[in-house]
Protein backbone atom coordinates (compact mmCIF):
# COMPACT_ATOMS: atom_id res chain seq x y z
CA UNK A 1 24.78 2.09 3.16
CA UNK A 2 21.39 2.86 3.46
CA UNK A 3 18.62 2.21 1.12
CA UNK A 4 16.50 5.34 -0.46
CA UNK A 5 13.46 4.44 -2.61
CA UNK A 6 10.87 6.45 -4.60
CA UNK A 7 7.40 6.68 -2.57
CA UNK A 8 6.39 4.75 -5.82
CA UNK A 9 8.14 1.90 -4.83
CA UNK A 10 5.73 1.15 -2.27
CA UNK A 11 3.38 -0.31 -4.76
CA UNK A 12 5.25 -3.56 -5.05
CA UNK A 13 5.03 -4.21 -1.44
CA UNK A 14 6.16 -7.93 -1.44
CA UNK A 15 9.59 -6.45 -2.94
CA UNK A 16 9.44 -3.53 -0.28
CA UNK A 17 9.02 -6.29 2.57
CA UNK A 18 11.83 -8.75 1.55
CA UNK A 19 14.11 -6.39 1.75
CA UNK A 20 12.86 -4.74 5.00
CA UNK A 21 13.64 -8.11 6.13
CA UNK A 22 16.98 -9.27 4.09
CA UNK A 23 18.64 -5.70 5.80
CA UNK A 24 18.81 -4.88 9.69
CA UNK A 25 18.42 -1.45 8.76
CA UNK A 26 15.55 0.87 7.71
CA UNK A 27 14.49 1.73 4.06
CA UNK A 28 14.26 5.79 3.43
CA UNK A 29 11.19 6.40 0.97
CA UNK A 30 11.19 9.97 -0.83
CA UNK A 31 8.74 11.92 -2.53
CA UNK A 32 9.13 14.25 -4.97
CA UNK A 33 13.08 14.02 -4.33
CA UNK A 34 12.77 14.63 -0.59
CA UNK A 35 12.57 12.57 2.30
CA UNK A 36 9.30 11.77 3.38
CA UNK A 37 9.00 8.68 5.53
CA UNK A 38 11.16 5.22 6.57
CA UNK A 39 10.16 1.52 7.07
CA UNK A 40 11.69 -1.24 8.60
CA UNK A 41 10.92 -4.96 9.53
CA UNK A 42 9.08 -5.53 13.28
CA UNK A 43 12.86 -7.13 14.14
CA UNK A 44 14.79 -3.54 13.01
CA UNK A 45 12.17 -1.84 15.15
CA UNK A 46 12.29 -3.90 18.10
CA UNK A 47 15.94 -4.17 18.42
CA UNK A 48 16.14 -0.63 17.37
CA UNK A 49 13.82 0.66 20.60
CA UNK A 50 15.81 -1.76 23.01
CA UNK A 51 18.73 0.45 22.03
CA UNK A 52 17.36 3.65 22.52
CA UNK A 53 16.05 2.15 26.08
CA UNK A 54 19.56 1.16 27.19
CA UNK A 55 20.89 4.59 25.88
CA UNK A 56 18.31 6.30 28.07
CA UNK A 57 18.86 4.06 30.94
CA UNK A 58 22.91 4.67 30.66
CA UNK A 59 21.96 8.43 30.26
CA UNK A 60 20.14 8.42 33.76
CA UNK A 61 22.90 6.32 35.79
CA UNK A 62 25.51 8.94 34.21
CA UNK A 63 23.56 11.73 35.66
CA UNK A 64 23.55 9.89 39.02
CA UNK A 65 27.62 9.81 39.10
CA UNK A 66 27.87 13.29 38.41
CA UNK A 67 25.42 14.11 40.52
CA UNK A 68 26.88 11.50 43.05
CA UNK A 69 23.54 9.64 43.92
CA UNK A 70 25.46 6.44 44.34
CA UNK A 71 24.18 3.60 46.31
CA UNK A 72 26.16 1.32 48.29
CA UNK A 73 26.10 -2.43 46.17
CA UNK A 74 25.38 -4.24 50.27
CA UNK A 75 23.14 -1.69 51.63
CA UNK A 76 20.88 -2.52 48.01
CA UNK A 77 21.45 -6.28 48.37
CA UNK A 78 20.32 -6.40 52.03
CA UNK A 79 17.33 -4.41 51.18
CA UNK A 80 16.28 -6.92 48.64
CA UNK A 81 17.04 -9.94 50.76
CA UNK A 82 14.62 -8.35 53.41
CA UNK A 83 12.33 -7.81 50.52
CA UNK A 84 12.13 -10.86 48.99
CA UNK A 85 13.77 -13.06 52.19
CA UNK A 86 16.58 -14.21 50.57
């Protein structure tokens, strides 16, 4: 369940921070009963991008199927061997 806090929270920051840091999830601040910003911990953030890079990355290699810009697995592995003389 997420967390939502008053932007007056924010003035105990030490409190703020542990939990930022005790949940793997971000923190939803309002003000004046509506949302106006979230935090999170560096780790939340981090892990959070590398998941929205994978997404994009699995978004791009679905577009190839349908689009059927497959590569053959050898004709790749021979390139690289050339490459790299493997």
């Amino acid at each position: 369940m997420p967390q939502i806090r008053p932007i007056t929270d924010l003035r105990n920051t030490s409190e703020i921070s542990e939990l930022c840091h005790n949940k793997p999830e971000p923190i939803f601040i309002t003000k004046n009963g509506y949302g106006d910003m979230v935090i999170m911990s560096m780790e939340t953030y981090e892990r959070n991008m590398a998941l929205s890079e994978i997404y994009e990355k699995l978004a791009v290699a679905e577009k190839q199927i349908q689009n059927d810009e497959l590569l053959d697995g050898e004709e790749v592995f021979a390139k690289l061997r050339a490459k790299y003389g493997l």
